[in-house]
N, C-alpha and C. Protein backbone atom coordinates (compact mmCIF):
# COMPACT_ATOMS: atom_id res chain seq x y z
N UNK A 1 22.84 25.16 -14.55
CA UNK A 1 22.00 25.11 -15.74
C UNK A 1 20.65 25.76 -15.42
N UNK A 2 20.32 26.74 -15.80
CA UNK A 2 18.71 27.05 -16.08
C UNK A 2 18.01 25.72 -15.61
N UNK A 3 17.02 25.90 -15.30
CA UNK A 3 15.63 25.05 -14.77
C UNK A 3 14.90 25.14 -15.31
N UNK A 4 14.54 25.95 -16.58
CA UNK A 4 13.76 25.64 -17.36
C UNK A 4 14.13 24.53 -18.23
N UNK A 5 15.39 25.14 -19.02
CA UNK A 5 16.51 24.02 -20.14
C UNK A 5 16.76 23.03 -19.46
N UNK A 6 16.64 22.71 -17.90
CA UNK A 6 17.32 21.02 -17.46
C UNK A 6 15.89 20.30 -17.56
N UNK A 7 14.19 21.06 -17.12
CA UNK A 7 13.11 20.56 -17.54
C UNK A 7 12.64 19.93 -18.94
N UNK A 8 13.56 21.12 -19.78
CA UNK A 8 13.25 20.51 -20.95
C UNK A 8 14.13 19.48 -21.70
N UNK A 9 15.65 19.40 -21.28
CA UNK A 9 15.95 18.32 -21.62
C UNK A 9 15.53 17.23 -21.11
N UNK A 10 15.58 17.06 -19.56
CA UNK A 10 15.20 15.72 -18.60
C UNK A 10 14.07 14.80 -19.73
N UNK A 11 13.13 16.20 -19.56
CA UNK A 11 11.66 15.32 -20.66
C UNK A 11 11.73 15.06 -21.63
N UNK A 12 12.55 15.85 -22.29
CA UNK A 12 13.07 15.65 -23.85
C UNK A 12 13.47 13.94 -24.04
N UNK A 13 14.69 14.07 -22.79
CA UNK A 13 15.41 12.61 -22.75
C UNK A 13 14.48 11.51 -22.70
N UNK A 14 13.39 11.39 -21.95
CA UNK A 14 12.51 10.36 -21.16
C UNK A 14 11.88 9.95 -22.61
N UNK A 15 11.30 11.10 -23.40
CA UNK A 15 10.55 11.24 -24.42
C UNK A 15 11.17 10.54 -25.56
N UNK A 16 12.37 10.78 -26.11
CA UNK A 16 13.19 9.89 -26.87
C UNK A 16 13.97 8.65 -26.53
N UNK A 17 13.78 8.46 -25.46
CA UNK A 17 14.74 7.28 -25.96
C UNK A 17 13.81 6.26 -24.62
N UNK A 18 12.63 6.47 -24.27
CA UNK A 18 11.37 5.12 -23.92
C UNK A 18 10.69 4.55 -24.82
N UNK A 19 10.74 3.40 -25.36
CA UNK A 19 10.07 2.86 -26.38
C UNK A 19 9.13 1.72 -25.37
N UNK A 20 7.80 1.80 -25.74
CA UNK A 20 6.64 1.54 -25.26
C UNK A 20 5.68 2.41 -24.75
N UNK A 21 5.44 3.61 -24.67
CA UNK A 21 4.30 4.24 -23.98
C UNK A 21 4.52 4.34 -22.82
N UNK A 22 3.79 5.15 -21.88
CA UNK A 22 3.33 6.13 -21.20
C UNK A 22 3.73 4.96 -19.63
N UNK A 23 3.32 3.71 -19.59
CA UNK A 23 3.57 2.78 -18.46
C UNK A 23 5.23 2.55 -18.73
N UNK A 24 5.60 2.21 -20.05
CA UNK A 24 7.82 1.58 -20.17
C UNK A 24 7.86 2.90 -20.07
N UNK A 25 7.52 4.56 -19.43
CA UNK A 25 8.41 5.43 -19.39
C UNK A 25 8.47 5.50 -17.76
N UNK A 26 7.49 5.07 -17.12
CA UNK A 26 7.59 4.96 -15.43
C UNK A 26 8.89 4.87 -14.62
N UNK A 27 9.13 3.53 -14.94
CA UNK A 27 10.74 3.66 -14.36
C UNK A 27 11.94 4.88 -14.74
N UNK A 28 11.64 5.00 -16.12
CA UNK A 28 12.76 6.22 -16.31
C UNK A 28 12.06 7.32 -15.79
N UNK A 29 10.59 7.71 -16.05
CA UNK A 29 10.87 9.24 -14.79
C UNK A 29 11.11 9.17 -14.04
N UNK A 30 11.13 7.83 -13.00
CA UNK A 30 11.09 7.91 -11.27
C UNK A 30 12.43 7.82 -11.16
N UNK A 31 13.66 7.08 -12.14
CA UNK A 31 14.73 7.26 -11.82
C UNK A 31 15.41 8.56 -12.27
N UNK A 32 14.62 9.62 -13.13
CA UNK A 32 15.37 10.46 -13.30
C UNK A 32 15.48 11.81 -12.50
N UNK A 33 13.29 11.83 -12.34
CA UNK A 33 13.06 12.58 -11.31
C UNK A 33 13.20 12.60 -9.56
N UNK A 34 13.36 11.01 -9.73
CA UNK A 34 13.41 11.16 -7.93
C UNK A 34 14.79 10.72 -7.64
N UNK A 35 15.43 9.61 -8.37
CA UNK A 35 16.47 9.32 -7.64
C UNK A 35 17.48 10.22 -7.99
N UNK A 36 17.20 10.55 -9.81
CA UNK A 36 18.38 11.55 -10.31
C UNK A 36 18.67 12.71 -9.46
N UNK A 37 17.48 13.44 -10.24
CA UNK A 37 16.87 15.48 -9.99
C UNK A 37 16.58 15.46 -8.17
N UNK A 38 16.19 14.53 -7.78
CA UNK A 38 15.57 14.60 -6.30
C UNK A 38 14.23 16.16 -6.76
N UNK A 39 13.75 15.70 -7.93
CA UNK A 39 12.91 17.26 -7.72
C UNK A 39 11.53 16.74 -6.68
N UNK A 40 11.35 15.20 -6.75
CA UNK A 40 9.56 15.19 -5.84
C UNK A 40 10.20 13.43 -5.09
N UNK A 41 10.18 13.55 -4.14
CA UNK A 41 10.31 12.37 -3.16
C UNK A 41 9.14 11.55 -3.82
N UNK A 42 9.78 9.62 -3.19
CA UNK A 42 8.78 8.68 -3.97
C UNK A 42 7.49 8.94 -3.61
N UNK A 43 7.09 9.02 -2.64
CA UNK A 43 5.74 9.70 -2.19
C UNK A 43 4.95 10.76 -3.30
N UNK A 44 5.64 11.30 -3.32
CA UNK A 44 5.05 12.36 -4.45
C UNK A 44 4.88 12.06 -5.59
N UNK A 45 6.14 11.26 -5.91
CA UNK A 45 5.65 10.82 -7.13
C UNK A 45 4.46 9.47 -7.60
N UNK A 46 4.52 8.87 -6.58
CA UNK A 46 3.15 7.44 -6.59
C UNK A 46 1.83 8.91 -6.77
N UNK A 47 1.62 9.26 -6.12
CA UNK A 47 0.71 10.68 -6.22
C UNK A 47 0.06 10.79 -7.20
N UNK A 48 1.40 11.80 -7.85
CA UNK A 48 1.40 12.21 -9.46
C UNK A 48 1.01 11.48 -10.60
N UNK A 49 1.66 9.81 -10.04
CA UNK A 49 1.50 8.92 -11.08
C UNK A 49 -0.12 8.24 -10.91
N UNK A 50 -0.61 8.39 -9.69
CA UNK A 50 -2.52 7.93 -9.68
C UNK A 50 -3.10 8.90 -9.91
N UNK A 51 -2.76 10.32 -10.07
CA UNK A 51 -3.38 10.95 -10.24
C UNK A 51 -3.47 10.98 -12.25
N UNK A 52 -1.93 11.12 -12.51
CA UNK A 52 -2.02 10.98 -13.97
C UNK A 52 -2.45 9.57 -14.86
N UNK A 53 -2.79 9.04 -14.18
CA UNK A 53 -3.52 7.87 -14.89
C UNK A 53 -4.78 8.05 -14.86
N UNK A 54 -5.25 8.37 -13.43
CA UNK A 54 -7.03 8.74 -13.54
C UNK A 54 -7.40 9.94 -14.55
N UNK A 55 -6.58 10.77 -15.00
CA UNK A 55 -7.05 12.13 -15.86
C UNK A 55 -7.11 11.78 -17.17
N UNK A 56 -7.27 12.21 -17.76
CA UNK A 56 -7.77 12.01 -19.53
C UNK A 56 -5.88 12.37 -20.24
N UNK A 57 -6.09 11.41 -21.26
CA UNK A 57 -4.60 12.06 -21.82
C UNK A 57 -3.50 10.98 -21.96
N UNK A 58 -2.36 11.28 -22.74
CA UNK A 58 -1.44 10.13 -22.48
C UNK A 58 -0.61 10.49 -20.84
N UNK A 59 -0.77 9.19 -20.42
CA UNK A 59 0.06 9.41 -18.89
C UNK A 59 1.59 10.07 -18.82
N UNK A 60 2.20 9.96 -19.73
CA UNK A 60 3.73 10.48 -19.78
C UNK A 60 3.83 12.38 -19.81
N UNK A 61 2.66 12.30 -20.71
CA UNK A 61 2.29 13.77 -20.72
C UNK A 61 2.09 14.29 -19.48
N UNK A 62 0.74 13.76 -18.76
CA UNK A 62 0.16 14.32 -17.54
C UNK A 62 0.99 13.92 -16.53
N UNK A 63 1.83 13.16 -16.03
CA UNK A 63 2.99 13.01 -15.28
C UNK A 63 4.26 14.06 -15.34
N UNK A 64 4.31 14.68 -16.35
CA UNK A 64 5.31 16.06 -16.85
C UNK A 64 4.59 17.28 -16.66
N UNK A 65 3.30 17.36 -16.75
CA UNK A 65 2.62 18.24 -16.28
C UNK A 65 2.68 18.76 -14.81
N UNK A 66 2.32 17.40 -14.35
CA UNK A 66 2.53 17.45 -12.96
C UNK A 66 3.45 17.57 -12.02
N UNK A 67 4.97 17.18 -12.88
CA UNK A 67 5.91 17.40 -12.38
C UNK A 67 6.46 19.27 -12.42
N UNK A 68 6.30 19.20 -13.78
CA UNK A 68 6.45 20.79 -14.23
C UNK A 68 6.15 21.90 -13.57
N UNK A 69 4.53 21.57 -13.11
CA UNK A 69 3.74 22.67 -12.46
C UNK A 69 4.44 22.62 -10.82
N UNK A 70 4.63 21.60 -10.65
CA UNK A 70 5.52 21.04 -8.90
C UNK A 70 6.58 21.94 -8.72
N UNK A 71 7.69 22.12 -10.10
CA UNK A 71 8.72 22.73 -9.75
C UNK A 71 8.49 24.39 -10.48
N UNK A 72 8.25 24.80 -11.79
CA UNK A 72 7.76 25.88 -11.94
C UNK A 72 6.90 26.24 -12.27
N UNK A 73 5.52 26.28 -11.99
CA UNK A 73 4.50 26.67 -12.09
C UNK A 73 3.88 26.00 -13.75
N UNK A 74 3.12 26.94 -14.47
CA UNK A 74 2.75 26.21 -15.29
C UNK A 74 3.15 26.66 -16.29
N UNK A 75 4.75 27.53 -16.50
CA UNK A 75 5.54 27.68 -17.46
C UNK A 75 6.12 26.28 -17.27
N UNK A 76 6.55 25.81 -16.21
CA UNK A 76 7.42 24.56 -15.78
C UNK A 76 6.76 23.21 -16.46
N UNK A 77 5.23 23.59 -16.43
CA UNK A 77 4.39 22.33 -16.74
C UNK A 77 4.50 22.23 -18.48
N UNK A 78 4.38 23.40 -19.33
CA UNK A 78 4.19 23.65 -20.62
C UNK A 78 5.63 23.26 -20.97
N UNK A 79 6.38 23.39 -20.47
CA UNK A 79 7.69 23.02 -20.58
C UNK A 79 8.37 21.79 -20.69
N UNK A 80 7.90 21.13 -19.62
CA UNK A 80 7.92 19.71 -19.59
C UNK A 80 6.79 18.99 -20.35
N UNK A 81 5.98 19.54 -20.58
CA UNK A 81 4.84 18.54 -21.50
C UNK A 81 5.34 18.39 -23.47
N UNK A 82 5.88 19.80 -23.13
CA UNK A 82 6.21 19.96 -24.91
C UNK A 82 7.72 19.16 -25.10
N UNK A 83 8.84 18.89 -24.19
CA UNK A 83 10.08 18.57 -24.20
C UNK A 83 9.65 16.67 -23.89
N UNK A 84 8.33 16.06 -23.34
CA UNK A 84 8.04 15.01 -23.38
C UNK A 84 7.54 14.23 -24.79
N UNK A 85 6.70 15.50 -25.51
CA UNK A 85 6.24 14.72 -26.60
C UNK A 85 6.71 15.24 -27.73
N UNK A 86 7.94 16.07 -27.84
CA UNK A 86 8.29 16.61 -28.85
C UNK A 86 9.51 15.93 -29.96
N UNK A 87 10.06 15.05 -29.09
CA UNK A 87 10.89 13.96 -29.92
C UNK A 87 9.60 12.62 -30.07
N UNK A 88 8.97 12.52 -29.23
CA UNK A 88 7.89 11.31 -29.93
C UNK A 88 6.91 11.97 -31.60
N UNK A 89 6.33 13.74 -31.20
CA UNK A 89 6.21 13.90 -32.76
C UNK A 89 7.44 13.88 -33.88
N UNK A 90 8.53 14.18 -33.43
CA UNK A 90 9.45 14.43 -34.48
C UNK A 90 9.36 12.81 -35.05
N UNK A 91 9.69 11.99 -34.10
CA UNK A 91 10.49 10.36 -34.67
C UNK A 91 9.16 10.14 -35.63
N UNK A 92 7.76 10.30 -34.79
CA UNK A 92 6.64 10.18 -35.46
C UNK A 92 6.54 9.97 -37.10
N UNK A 93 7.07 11.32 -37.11
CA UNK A 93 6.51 12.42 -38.18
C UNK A 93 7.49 11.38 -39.09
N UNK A 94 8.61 11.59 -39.70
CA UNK A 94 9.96 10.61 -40.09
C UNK A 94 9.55 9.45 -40.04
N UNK A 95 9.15 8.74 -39.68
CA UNK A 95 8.29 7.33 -39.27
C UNK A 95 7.79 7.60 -40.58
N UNK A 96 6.19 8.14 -40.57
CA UNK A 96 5.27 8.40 -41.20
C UNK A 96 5.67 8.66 -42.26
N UNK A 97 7.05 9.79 -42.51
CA UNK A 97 7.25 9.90 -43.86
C UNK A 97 7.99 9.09 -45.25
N UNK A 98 8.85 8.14 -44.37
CA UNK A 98 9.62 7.12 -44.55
C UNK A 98 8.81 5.59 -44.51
N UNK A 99 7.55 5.49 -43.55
CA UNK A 99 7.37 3.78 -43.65
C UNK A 99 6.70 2.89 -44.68
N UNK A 100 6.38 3.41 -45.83
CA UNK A 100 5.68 2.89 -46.83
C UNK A 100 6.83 2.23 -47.37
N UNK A 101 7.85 3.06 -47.52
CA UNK A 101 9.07 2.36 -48.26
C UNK A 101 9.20 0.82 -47.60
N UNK A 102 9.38 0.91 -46.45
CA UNK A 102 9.67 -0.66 -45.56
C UNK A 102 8.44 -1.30 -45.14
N UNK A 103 7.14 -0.86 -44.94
CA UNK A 103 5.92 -1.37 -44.43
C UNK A 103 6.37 -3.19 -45.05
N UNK A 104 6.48 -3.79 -45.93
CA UNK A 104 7.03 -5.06 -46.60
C UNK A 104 7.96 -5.58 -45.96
N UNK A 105 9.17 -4.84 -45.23
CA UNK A 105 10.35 -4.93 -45.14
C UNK A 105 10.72 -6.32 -43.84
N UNK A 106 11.01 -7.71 -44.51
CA UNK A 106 11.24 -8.80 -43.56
C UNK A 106 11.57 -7.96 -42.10
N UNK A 107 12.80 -7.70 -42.36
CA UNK A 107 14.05 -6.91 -41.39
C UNK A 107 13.19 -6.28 -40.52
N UNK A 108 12.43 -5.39 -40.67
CA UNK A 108 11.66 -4.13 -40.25
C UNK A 108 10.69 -5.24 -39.39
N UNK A 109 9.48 -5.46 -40.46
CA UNK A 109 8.92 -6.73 -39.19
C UNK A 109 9.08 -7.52 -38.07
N UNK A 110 10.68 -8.08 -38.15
CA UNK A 110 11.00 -8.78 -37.25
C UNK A 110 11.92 -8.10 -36.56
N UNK A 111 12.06 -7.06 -36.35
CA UNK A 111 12.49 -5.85 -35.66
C UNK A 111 11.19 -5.54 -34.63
N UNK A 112 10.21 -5.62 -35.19
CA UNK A 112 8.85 -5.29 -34.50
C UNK A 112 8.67 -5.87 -33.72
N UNK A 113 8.78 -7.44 -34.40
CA UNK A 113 8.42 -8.57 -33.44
C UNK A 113 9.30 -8.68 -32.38
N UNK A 114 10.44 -8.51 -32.52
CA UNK A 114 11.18 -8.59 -31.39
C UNK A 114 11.25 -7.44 -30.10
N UNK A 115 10.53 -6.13 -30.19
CA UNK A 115 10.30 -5.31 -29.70
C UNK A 115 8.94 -5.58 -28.85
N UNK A 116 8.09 -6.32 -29.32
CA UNK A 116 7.07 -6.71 -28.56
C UNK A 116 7.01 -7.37 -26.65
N UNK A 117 7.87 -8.06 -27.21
CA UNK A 117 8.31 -8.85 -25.70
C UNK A 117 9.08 -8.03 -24.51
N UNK A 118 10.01 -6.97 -24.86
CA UNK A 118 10.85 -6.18 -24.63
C UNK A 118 9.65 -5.00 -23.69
N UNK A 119 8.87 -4.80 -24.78
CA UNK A 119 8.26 -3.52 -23.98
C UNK A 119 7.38 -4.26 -22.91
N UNK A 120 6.59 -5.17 -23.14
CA UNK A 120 6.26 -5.87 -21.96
C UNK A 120 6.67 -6.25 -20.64
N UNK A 121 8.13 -6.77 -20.82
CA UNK A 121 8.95 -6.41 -19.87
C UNK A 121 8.87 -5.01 -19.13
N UNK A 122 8.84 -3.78 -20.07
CA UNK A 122 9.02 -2.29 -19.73
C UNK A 122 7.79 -2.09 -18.66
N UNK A 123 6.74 -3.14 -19.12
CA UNK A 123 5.75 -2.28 -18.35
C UNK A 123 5.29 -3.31 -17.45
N UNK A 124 5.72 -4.69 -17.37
CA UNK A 124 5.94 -4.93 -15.90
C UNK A 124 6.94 -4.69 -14.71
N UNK A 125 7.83 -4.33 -15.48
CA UNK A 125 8.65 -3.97 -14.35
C UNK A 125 8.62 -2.75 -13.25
N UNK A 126 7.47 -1.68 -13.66
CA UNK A 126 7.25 -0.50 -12.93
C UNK A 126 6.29 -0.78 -12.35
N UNK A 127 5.39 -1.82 -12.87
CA UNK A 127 4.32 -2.53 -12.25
C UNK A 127 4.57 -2.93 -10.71
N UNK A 128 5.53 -3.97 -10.83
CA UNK A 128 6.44 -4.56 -9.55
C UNK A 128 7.09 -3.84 -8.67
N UNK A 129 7.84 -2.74 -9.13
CA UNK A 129 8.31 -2.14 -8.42
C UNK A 129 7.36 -0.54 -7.37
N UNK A 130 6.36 -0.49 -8.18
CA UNK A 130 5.12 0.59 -7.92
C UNK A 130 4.19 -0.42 -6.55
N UNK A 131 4.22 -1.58 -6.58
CA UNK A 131 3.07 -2.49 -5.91
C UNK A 131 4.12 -2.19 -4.32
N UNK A 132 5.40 -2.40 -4.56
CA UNK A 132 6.09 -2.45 -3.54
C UNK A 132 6.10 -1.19 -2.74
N UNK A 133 6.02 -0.37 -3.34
CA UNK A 133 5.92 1.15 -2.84
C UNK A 133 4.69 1.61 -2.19
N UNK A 134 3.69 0.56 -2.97
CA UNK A 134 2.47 1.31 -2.32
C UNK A 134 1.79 0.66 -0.76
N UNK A 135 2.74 0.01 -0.53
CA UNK A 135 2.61 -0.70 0.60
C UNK A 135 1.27 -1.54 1.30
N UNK A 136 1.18 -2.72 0.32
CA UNK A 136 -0.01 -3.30 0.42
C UNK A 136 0.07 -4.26 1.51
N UNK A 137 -0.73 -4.86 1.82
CA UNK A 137 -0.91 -5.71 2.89
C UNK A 137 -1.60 -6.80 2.93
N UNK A 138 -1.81 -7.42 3.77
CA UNK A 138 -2.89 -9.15 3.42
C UNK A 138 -3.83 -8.46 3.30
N UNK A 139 -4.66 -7.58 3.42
CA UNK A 139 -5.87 -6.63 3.16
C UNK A 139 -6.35 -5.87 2.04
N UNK A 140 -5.20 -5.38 1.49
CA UNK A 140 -5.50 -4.73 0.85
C UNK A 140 -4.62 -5.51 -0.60
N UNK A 141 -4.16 -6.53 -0.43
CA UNK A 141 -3.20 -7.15 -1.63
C UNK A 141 -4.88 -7.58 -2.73
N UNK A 142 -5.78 -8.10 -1.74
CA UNK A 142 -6.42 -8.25 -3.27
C UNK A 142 -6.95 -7.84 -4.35
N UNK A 143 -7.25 -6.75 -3.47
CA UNK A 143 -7.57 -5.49 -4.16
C UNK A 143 -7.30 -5.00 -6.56
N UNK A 144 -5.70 -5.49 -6.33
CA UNK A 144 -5.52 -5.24 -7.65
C UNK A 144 -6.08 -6.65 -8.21
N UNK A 145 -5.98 -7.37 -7.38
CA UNK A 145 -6.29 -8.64 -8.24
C UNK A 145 -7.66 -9.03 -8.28
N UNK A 146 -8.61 -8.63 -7.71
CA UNK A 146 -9.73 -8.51 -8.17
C UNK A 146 -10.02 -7.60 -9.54
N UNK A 147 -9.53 -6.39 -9.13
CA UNK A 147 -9.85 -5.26 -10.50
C UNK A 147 -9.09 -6.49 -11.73
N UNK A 148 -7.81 -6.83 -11.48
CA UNK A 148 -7.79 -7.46 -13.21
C UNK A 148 -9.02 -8.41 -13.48
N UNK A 149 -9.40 -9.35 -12.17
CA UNK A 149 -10.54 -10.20 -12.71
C UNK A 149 -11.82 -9.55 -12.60
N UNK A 150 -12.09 -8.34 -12.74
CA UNK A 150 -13.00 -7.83 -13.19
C UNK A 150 -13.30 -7.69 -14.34
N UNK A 151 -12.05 -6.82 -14.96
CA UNK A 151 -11.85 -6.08 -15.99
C UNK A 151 -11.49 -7.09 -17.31
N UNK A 152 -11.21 -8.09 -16.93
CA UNK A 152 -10.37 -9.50 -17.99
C UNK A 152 -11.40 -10.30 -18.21
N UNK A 153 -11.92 -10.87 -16.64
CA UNK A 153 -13.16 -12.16 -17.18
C UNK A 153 -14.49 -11.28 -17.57
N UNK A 154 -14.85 -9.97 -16.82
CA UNK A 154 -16.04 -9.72 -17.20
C UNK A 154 -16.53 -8.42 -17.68
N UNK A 155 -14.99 -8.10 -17.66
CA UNK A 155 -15.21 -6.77 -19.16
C UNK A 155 -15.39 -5.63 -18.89
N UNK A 156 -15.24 -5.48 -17.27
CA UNK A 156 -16.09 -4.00 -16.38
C UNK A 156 -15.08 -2.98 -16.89
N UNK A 157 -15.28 -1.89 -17.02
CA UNK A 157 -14.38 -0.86 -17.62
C UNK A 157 -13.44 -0.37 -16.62
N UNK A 158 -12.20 0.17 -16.54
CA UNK A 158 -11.45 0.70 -15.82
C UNK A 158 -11.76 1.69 -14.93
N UNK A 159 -12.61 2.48 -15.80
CA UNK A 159 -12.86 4.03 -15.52
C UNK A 159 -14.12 3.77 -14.52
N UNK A 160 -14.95 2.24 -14.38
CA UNK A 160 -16.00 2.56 -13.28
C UNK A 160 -14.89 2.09 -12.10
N UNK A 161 -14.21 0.57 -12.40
CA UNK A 161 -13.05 0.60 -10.67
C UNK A 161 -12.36 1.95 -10.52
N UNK A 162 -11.73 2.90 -11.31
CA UNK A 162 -10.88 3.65 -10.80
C UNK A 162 -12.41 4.98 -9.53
N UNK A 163 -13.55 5.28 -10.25
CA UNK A 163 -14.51 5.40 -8.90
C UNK A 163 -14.43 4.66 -8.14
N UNK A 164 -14.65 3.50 -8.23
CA UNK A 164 -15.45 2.71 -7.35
C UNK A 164 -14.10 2.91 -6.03
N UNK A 165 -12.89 2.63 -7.02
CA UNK A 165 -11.91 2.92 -5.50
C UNK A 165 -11.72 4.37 -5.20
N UNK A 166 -12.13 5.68 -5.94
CA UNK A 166 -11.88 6.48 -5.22
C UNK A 166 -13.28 6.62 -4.01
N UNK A 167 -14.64 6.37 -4.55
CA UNK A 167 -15.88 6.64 -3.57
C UNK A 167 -15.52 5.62 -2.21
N UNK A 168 -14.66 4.05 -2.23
CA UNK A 168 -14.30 3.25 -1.05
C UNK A 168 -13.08 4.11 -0.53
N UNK A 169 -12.45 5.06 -1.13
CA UNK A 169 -11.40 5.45 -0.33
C UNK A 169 -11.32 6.54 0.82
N UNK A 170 -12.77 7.05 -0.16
CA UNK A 170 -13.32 8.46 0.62
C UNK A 170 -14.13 8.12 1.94
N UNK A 171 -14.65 6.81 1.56
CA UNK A 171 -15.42 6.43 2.65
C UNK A 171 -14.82 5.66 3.82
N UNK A 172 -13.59 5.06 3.22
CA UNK A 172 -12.85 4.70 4.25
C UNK A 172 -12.00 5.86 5.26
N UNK A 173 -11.69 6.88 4.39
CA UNK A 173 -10.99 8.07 4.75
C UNK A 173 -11.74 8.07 6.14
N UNK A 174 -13.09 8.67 5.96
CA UNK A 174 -14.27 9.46 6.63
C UNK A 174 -14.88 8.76 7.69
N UNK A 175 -15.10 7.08 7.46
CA UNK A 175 -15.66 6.68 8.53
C UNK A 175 -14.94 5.84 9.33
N UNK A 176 -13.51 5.13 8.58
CA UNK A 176 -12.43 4.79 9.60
C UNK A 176 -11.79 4.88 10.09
N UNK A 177 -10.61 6.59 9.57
CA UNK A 177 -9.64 6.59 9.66
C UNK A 177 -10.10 8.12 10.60
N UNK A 178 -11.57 8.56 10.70
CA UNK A 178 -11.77 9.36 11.19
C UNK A 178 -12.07 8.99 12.99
């Protein structure tokens, strides 16, 4: 198969049929890209995936980017970014044009509601399985659990911890590991 057309289905696939966002699509890229495609070892992909969370954007996007540009340059990246969000605009769009009719609709609501719990699941489970990978330690385990009780009891924004751990990482880089 072409490598462009298996890029754009792979993402296509991830793109239609993950319901929850950009964290419930985690597990399906890592099983499609690393264990499926073997295109980027888990290493690479924990990478891709801190790197595409720290950048501006939806993460599913910038994770296809990154994968894209990995395997063909940045035809590979445009490729995979448009085959990621191009069944989320289509369903979108159909959504949008259709939901006034049901916005009322018992059925439809509790369709919703029951989808709620489900995706939660989606996005702890890459959670759990990502913590294990990143190989934490009695040292470094508290680490996430401080940032939630930062960010939960006292409201600190994401975007100053995600510095604050890259300026401790650089400095750990430089003055310990040097």
């Amino acid at each position: 198969m072409n490598i462009y057309l298996e890029i754009f289905t792979t993402f296509s696939k991830i793109g239609a049929f993950t319901i929850g966002g950009g964290y419930a699509m985690i597990p399906v890229i890592q099983r499609e890209i690393v264990e499926k495609r073997g295109w980027v070892n888990n290493e690479e992909f924990m990478d891709m995936l801190a790197i595409s969370q720290s950048a501006p954007g939806i993460l599913a996007i910038n994770i296809s980017i990154f994968i894209g540009q990995r395997l063909k340059g940045i035809k590979g990246s445009i490729i995979a970014a448009t085959g990621t969000a191009l069944p989320s605009f289509v369903m979108i769009l159909l959504i949008a044009m259709f939901f006034n009719n049901f916005r009322d609709n018992e059925i439809v609501n509790r369709v919703f509601m029951g989808i709620r719990p489900v995706v939660v699941a989606l996005i702890a489970v890459p959670l759990i399985s990502l913590s294990r990978s990143t190989k934490l330690n009695r040292y470094t385990s508290f680490i996430p659990a401080i940032s939630v009780l930062l960010i939960v009891m006292l409201g600190i924004s994401p975007v100053y911890l995600i510095i604050a751990g890259a300026v401790l990482g650089l400095f750990y880089f430089y003055l310990i590991k040097r």
